[in-house]
C-alpha atoms as a PDB file:
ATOM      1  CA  UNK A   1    -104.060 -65.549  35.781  1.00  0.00           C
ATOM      2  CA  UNK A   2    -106.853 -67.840  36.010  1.00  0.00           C
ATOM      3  CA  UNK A   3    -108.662 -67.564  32.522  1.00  0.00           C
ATOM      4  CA  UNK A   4    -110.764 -70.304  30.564  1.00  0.00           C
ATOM      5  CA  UNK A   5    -112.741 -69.868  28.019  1.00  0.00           C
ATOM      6  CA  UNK A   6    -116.016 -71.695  26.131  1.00  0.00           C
ATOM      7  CA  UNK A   7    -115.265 -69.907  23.015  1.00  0.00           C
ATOM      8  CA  UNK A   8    -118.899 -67.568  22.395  1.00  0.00           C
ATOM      9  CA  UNK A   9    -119.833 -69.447  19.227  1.00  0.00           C
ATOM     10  CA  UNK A  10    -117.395 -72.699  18.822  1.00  0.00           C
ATOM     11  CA  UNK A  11    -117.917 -73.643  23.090  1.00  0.00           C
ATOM     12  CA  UNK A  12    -114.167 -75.357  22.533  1.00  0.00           C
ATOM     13  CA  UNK A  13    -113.057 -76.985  25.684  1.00  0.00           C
ATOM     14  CA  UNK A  14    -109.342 -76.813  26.704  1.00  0.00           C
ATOM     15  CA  UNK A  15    -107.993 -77.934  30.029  1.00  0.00           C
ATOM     16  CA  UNK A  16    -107.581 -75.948  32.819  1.00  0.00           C
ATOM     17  CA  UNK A  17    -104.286 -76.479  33.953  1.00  0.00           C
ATOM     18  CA  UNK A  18    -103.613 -74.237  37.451  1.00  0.00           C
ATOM     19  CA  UNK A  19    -102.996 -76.117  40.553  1.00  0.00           C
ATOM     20  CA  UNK A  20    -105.444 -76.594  42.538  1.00  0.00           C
ATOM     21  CA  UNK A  21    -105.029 -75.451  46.306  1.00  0.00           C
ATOM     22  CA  UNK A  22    -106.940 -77.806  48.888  1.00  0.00           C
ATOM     23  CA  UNK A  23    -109.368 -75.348  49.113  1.00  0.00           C
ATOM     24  CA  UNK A  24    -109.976 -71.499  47.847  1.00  0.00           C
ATOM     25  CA  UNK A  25    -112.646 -68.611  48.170  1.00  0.00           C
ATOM     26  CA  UNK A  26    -114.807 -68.951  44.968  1.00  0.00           C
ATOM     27  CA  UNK A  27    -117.684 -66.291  44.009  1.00  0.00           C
ATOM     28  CA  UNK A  28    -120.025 -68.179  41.138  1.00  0.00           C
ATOM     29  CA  UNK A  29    -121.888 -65.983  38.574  1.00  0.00           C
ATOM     30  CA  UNK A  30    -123.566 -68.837  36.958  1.00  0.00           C
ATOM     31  CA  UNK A  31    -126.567 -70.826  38.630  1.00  0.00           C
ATOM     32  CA  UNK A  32    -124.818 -74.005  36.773  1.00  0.00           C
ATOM     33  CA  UNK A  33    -121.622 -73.348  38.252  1.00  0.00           C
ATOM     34  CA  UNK A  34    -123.417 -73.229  41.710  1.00  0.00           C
ATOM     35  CA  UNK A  35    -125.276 -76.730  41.222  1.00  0.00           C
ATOM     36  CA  UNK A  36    -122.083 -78.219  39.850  1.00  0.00           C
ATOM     37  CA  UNK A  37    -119.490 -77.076  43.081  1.00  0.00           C
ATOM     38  CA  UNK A  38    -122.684 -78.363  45.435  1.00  0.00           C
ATOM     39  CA  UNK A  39    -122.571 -81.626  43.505  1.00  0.00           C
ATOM     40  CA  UNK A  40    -119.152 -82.258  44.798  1.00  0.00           C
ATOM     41  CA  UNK A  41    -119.735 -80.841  48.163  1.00  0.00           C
ATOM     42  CA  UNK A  42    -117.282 -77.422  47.215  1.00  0.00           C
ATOM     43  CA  UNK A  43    -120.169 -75.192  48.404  1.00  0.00           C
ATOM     44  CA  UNK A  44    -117.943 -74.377  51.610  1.00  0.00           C
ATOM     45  CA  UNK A  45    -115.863 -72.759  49.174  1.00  0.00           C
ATOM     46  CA  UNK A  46    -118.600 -70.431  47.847  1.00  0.00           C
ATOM     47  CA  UNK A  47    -118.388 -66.511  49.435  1.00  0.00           C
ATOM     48  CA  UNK A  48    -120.511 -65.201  46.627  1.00  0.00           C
ATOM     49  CA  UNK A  49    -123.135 -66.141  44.165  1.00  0.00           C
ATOM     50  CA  UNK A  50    -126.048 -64.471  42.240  1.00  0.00           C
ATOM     51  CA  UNK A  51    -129.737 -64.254  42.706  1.00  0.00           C
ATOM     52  CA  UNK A  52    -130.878 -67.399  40.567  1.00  0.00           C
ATOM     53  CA  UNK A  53    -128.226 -69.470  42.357  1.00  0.00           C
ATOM     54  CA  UNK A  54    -129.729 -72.439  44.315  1.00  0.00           C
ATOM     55  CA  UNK A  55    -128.265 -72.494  47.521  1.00  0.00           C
ATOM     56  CA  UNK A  56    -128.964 -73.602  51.390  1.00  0.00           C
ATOM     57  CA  UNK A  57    -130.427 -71.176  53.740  1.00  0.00           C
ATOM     58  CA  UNK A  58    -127.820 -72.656  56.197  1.00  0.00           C
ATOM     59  CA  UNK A  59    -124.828 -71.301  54.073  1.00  0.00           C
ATOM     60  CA  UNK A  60    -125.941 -68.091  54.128  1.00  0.00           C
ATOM     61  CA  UNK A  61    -123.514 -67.082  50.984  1.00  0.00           C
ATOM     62  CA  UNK A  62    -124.020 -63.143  50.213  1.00  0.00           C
ATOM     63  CA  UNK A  63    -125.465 -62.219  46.636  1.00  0.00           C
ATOM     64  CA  UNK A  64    -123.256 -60.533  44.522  1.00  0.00           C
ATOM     65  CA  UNK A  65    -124.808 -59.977  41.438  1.00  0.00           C
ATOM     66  CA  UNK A  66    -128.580 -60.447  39.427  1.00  0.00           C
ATOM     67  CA  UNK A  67    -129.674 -61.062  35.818  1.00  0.00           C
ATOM     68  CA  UNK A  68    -127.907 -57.714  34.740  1.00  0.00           C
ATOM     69  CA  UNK A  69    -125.621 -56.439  37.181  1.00  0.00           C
ATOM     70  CA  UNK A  70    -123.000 -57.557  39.341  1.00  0.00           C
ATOM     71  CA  UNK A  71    -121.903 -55.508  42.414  1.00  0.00           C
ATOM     72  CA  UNK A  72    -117.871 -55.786  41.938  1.00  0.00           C
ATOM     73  CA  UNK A  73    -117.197 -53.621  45.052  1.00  0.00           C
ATOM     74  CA  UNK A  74    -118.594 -56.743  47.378  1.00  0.00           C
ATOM     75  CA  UNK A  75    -116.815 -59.152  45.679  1.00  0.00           C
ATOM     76  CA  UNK A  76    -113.988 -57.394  46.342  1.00  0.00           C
ATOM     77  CA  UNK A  77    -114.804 -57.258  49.916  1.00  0.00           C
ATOM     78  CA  UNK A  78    -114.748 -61.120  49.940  1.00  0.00           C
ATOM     79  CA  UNK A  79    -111.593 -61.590  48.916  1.00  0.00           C
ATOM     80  CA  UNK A  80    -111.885 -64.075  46.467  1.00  0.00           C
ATOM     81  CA  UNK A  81    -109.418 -66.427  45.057  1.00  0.00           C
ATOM     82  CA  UNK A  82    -111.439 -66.581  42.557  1.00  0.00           C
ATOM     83  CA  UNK A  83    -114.240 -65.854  39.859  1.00  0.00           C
ATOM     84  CA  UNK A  84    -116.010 -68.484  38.019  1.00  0.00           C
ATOM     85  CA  UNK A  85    -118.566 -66.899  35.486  1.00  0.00           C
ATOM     86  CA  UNK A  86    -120.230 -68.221  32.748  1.00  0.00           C
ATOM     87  CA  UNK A  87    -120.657 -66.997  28.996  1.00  0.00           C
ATOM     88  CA  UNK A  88    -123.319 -64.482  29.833  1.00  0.00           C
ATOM     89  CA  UNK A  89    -121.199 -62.234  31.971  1.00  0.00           C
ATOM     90  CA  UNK A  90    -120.306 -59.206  29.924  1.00  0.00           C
ATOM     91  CA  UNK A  91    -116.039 -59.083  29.076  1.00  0.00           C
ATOM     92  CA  UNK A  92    -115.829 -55.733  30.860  1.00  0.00           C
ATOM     93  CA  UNK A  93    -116.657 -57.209  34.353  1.00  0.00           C
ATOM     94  CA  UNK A  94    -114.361 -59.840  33.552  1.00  0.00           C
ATOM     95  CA  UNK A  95    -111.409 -57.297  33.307  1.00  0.00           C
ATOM     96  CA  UNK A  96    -112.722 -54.780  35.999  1.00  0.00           C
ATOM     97  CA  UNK A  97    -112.058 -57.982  38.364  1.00  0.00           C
ATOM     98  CA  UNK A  98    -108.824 -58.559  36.756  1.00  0.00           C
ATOM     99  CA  UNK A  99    -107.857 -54.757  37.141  1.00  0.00           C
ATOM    100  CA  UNK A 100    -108.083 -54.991  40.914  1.00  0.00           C
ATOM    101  CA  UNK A 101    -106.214 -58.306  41.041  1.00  0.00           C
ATOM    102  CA  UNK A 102    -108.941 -61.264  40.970  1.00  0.00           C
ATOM    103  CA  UNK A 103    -108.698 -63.841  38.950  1.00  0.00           C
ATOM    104  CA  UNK A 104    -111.239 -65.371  36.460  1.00  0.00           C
ATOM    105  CA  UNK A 105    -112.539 -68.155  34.871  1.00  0.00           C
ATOM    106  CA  UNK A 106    -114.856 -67.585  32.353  1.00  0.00           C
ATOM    107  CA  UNK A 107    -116.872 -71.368  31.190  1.00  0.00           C
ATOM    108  CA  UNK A 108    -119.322 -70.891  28.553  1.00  0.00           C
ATOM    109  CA  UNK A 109    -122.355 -72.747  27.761  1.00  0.00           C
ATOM    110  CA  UNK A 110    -121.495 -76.439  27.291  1.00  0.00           C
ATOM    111  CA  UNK A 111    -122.933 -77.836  24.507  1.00  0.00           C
ATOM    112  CA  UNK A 112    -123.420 -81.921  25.303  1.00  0.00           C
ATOM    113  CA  UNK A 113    -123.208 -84.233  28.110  1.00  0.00           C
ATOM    114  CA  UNK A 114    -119.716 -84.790  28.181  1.00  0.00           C
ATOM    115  CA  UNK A 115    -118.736 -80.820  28.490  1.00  0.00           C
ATOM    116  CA  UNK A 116    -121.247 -80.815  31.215  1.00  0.00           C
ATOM    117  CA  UNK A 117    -119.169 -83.977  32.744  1.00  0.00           C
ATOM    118  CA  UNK A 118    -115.779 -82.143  31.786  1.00  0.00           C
ATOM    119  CA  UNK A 119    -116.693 -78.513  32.962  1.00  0.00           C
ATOM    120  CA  UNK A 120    -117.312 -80.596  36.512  1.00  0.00           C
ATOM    121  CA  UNK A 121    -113.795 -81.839  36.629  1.00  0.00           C
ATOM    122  CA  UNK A 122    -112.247 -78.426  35.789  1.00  0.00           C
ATOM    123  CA  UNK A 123    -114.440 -77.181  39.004  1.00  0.00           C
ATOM    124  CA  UNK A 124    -113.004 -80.052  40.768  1.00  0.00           C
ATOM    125  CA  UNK A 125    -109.460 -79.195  40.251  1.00  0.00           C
ATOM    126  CA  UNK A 126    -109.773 -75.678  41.414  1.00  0.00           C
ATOM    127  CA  UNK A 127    -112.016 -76.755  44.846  1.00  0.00           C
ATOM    128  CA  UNK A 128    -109.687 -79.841  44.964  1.00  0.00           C
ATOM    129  CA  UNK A 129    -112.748 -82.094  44.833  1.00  0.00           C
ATOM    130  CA  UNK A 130    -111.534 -84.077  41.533  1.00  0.00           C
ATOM    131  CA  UNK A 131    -112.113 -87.518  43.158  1.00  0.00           C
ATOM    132  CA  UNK A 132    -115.309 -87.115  43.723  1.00  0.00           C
ATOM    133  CA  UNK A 133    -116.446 -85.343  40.394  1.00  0.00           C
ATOM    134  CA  UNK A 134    -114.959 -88.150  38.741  1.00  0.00           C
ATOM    135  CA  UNK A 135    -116.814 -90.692  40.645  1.00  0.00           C
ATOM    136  CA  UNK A 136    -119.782 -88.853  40.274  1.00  0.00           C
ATOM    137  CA  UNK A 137    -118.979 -88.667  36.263  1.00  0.00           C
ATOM    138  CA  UNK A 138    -118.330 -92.447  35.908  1.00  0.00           C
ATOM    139  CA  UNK A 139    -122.005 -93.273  37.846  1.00  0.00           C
ATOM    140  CA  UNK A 140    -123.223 -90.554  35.760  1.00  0.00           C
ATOM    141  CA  UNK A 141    -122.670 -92.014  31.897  1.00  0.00           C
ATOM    142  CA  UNK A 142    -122.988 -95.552  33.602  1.00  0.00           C
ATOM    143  CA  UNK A 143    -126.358 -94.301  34.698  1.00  0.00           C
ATOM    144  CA  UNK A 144    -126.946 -92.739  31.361  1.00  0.00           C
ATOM    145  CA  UNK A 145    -126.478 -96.224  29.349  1.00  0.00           C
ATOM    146  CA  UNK A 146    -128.655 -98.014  31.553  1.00  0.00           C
ATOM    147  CA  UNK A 147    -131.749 -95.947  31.031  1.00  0.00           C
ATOM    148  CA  UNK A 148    -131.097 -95.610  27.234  1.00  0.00           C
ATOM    149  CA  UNK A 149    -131.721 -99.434  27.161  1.00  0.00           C
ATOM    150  CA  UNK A 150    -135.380 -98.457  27.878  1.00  0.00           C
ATOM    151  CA  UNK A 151    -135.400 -96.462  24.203  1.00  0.00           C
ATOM    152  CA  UNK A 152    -137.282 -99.020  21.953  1.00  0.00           C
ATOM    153  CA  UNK A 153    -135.096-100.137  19.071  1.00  0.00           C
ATOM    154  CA  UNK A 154    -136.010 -98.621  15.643  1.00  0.00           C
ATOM    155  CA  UNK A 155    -138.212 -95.453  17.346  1.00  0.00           C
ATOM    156  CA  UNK A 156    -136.596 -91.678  16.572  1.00  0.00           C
ATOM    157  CA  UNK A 157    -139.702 -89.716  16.936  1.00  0.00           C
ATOM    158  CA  UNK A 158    -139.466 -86.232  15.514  1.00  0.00           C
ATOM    159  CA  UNK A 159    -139.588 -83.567  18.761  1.00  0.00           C
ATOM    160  CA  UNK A 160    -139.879 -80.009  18.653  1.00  0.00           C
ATOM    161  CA  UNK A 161    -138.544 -78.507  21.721  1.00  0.00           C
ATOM    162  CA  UNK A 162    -139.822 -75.170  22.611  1.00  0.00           C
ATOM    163  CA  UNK A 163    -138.062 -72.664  24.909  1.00  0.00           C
ATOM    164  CA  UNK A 164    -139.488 -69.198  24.419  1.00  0.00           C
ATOM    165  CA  UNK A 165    -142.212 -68.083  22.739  1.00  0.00           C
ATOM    166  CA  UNK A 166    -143.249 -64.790  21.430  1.00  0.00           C
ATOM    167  CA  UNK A 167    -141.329 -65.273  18.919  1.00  0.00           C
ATOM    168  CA  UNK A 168    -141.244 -69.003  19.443  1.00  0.00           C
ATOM    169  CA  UNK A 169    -137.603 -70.252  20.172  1.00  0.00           C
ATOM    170  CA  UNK A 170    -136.114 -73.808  19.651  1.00  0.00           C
ATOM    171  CA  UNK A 171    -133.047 -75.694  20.905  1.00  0.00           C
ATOM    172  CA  UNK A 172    -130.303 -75.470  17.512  1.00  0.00           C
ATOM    173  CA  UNK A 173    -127.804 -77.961  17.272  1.00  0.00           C
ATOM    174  CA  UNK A 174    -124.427 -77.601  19.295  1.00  0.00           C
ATOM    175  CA  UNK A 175    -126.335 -76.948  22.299  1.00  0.00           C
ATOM    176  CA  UNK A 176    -127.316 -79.699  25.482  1.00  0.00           C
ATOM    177  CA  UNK A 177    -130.797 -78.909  25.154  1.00  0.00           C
ATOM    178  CA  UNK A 178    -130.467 -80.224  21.679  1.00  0.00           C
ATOM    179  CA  UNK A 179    -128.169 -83.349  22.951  1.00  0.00           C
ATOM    180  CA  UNK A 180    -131.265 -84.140  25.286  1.00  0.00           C
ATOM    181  CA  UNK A 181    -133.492 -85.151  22.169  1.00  0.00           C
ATOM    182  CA  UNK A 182    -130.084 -87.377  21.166  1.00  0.00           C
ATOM    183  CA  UNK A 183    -129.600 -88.551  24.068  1.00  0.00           C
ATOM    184  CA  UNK A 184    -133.746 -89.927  23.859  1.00  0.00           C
ATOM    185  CA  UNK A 185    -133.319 -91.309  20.638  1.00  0.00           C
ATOM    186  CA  UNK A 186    -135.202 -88.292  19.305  1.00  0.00           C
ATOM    187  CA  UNK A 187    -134.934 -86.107  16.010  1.00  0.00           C
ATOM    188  CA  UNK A 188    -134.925 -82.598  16.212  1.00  0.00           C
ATOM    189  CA  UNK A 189    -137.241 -80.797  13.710  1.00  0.00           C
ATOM    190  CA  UNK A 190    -134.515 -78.240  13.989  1.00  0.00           C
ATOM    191  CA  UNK A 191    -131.705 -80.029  13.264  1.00  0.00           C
ATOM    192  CA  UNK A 192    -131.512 -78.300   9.753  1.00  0.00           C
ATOM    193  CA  UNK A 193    -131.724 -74.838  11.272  1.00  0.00           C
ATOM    194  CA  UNK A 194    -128.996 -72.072  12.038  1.00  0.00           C
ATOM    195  CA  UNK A 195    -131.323 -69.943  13.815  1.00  0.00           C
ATOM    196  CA  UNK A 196    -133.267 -70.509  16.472  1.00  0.00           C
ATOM    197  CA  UNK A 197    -136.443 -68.260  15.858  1.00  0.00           C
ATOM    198  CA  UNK A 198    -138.901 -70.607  14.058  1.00  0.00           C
ATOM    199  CA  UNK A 199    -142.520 -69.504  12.876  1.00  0.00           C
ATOM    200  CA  UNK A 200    -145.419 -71.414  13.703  1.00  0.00           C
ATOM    201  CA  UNK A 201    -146.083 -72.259  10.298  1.00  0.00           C
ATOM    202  CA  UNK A 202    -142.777 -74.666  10.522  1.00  0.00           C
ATOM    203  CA  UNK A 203    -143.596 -76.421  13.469  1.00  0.00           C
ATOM    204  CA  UNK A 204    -146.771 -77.285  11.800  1.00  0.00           C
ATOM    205  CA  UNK A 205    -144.847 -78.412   8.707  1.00  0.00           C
ATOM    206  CA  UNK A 206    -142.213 -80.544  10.799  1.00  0.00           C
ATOM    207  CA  UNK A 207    -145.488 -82.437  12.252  1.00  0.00           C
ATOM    208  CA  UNK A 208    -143.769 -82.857  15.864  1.00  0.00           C
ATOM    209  CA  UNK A 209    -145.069 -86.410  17.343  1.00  0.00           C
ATOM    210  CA  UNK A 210    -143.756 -84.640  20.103  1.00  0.00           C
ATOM    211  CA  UNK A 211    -143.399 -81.137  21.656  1.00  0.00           C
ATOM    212  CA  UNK A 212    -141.414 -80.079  24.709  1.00  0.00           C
ATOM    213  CA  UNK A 213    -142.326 -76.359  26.607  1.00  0.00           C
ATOM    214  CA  UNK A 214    -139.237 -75.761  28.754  1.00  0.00           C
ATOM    215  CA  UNK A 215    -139.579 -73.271  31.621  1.00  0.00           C
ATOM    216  CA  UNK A 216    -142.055 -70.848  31.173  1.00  0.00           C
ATOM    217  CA  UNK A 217    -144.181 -71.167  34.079  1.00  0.00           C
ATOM    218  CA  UNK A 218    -147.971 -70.226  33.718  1.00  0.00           C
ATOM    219  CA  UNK A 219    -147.095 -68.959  30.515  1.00  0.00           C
ATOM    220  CA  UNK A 220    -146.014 -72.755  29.349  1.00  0.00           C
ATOM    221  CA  UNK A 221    -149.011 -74.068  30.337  1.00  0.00           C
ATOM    222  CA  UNK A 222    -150.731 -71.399  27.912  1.00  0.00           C
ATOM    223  CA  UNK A 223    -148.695 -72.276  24.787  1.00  0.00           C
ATOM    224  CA  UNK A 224    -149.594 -76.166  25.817  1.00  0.00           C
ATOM    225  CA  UNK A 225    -153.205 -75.272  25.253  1.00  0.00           C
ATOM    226  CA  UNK A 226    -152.702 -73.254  22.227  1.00  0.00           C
ATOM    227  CA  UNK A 227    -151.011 -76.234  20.601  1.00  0.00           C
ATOM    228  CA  UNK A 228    -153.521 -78.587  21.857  1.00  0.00           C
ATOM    229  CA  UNK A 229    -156.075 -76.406  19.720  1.00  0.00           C
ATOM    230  CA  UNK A 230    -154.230 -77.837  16.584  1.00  0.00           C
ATOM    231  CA  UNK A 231    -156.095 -81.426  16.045  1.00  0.00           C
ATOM    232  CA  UNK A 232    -153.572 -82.255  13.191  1.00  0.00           C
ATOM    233  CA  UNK A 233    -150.625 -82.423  14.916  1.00  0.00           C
ATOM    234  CA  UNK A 234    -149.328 -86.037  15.475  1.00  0.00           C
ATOM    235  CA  UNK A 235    -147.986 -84.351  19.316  1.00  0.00           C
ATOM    236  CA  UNK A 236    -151.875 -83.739  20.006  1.00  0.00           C
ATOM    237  CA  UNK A 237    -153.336 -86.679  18.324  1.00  0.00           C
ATOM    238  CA  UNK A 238    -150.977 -88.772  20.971  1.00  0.00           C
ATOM    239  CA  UNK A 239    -151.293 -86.571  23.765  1.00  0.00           C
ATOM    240  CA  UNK A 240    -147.698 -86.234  23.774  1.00  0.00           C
ATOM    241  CA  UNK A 241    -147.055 -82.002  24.408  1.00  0.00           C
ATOM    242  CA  UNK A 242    -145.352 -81.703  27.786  1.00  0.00           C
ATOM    243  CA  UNK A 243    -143.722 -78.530  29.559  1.00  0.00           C
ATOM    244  CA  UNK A 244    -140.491 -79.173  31.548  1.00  0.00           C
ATOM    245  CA  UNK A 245    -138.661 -77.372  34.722  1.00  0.00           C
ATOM    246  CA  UNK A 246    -136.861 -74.738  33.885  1.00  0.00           C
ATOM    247  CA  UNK A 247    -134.047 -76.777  35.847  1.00  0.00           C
ATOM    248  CA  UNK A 248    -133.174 -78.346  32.962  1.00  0.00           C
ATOM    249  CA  UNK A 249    -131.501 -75.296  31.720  1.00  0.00           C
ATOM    250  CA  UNK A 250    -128.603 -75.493  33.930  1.00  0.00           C
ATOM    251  CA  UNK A 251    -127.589 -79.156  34.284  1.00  0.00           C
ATOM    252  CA  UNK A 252    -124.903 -81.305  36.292  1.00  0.00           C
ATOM    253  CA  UNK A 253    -123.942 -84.586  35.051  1.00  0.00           C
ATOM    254  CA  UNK A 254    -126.431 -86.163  37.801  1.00  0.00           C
ATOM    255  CA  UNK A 255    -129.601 -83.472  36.608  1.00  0.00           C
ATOM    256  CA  UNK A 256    -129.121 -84.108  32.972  1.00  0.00           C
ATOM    257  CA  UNK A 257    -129.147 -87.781  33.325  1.00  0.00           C
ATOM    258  CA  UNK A 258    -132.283 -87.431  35.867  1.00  0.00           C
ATOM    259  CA  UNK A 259    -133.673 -85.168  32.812  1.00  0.00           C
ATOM    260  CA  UNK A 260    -132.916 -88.105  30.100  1.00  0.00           C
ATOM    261  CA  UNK A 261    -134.846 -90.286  32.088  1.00  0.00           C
ATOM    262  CA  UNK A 262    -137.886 -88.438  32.156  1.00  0.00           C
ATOM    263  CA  UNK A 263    -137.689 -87.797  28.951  1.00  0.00           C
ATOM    264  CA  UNK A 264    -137.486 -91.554  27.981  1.00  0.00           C
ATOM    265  CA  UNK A 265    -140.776 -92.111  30.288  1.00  0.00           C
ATOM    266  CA  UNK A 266    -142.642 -89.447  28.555  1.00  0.00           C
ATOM    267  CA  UNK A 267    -141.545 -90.054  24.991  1.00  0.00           C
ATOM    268  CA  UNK A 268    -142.293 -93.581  25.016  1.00  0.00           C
END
């Protein structure tokens, strides 16, 4: 049985230790998962995927599944060696699939950069691609200290990164959106918190010098304004409130460093 697990609150890694055939029939349920079996050229692999997955026209690979549900009679149909989900997939899919004798792998949310450069090389060694994700993960972190040279020494502005609002919801620690203001040399207003519903009235406390709106469309653009109707913030006073891609939400090694960078060039 294929099973692996980012424990639901801890995220602990452990190695995946199957063997990896040269090649295998894999259906993704994670958009992430997708992205990261693309990056090392595995997407012949793919027979199945979900909605949100970003895939080629040209590989025409069937949808098996949505936010919500996932159609396990088609994935049966595939024939998959395989199913690679990620945290949000509810445990009773998970052993439907195992029922009718397809294995899992269940990866959860990683919570830095160097889960999102080890979940790669667990994909690797089930597509047999583990060469090349570890090429790509050495350029990666290589690429990753260069850029951080451009942080200037001494500067760890405090950044408040939003990612829902209504309530308003902010990256905790033990999570990569919170290793991105790390990774920038940033401190995390939130960095105190165990929950990640914050009221306005502590964001305006913190004093943000800068605020991040991550993937919220139109609607980001709205809460940009709203803050930019608060003069005293240090984040408005230096015209530093920016919303980000909702790409960012389900990084490879290469995206997350691509995302660092931008960072850098915004922040400072």
């Amino acid at each position: 049985m294929y099973k692996f697990l980012f424990l639901p609150i801890l995220f602990h890694l452990f190695a995946f230790t199957g063997k990896a055939q040269e090649s295998k029939r894999i259906v993704s349920l994670a958009p992430s998962i997708t992205q990261n079996l693309y990056l090392i050229e595995a997407q012949g692999q793919i027979v199945g995927c979900t909605r949100f997955c970003l895939t080629e026209a040209k590989d025409s690979i069937p949808v098996v599944a949505d936010a919500v549900n996932v159609n396990m009679e088609k994935i049966v149909a595939l024939r998959p060696d395989i199913v690679i989900t990620s945290g949000l997939t509810p445990p009773k899919v998970l052993d439907g699939l195992e029922r009718m004798g397809i294995k899992t792998l269940r990866i959860g949310q990683p919570k830095n950069f160097n889960e999102i450069c080890e979940q790669l090389i667990i994909l690797s060694e089930i597509s047999g691609k583990k060469e090349l994700a570890e090429t790509i993960v050495r350029e990666s972190k290589t690429r990753l200290a260069t850029i951080q040279k451009n942080i200037p020494s001494g500067k760890h502005p405090k950044i408040f990164m939003e990612i829902g609002a209504n309530p308003l919801y902010t990256a905790l620690p033990g999570t990569f959106m919170h290793d991105y203001i790390q990774q920038i040399g940033g401190l995390n207003i939130a960095q105190e918190l165990d929950n990640a519903s914050v009221s306005k009235e502590y964001v305006l406390l913190q004093n943000p010098e800068v605020i991040f709106i991550v993937g919220m469309g139109i609607a980001g653009e709205e809460e940009k304004t709203h803050w930019q109707e608060i003069k005293s913030l240090k984040a408005v006073k230096d015209n530093k409130i920016f919303t980000l891609d909702d790409y960012i939400c389900s990084p490879t090694p290469v995206t997350f460093v691509k995302t660092v960078e931008e960072l850098i060039q915004m922040v400072y």
